[in-house]
Protein backbone atom coordinates (compact mmCIF):
# COMPACT_ATOMS: atom_id res chain seq x y z
CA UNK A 1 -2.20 9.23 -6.47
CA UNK A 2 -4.69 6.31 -6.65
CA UNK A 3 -2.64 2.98 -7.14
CA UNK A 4 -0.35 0.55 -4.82
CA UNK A 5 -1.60 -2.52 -2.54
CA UNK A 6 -3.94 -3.20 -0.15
CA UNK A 7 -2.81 -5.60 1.99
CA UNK A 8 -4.31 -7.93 4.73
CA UNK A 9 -2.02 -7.09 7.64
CA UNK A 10 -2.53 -2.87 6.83
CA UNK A 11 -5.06 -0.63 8.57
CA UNK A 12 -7.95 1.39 6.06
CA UNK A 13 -8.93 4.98 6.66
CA UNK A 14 -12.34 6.30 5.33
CA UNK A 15 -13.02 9.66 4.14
CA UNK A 16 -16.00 10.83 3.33
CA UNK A 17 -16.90 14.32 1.62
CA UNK A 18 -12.98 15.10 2.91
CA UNK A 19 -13.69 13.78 6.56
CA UNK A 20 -11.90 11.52 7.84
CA UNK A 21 -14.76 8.89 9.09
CA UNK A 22 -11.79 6.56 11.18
CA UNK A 23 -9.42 3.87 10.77
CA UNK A 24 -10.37 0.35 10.90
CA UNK A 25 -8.71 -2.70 10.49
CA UNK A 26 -9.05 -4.94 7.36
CA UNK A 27 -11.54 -8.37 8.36
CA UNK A 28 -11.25 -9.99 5.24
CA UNK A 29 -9.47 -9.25 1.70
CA UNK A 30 -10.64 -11.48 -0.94
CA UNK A 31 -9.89 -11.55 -4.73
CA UNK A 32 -12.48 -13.93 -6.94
CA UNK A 33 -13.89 -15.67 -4.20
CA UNK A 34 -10.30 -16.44 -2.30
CA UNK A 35 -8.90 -15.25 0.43
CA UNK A 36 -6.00 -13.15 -0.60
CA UNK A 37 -2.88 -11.83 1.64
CA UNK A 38 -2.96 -8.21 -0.98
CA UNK A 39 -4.49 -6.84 -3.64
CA UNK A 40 -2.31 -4.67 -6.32
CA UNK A 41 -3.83 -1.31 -8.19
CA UNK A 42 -6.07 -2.28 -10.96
CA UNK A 43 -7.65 -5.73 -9.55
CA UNK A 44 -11.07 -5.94 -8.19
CA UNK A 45 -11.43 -7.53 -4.71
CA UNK A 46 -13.69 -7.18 -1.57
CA UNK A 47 -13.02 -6.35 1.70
CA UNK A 48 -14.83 -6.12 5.08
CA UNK A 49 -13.36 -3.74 7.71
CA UNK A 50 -13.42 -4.89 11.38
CA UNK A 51 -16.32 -3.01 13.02
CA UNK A 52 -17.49 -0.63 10.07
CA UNK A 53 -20.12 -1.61 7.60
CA UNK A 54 -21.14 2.18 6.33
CA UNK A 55 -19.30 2.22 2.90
CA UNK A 56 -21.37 4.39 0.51
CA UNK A 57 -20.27 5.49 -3.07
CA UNK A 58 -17.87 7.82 -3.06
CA UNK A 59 -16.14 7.28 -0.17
CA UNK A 60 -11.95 7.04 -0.28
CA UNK A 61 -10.13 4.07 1.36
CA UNK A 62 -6.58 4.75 1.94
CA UNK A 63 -4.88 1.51 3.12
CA UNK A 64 -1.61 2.50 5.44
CA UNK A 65 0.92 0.32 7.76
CA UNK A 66 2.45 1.29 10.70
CA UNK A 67 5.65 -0.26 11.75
CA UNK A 68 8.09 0.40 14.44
CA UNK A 69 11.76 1.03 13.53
CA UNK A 70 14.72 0.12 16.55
CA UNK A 71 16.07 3.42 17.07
CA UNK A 72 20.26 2.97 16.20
CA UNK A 73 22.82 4.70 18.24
CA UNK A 74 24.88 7.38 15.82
């Protein structure tokens, strides 16, 4: 599935030729020139990942979150 929202806050994987290349976090997200927070399927916008400036064609982003959930007593 290609769709949903990047978001500023998330973490972006790279994969390359089915590789994962690694995981980096997300510098900068804009959309038309502003700074956005996230980015939904369909809309152009740039981003700049923190440390990693070897995007070439073809390459897949997958955007991801990781949160921690308080484990509940049952």
């Amino acid at each position: 599935m290609i769709g949903g929202i990047i978001a500023r806050n998330g973490r972006l994987r790279v994969i390359r030729d089915s590789r994962v290349i690694g995981e980096y976090g997300i510098e900068s997200l804009k959309r038309e020139k502003d700074d956005a927070r996230e980015v939904r399927d369909g809309l152009e916008c740039g981003i700049k990942l923190a440390g990693f400036n070897d995007v070439k064609e073809g390459d897949v982003l997958e955007c991801f979150r990781i949160e921690e959930v308080a484990r509940t007593l049952s």
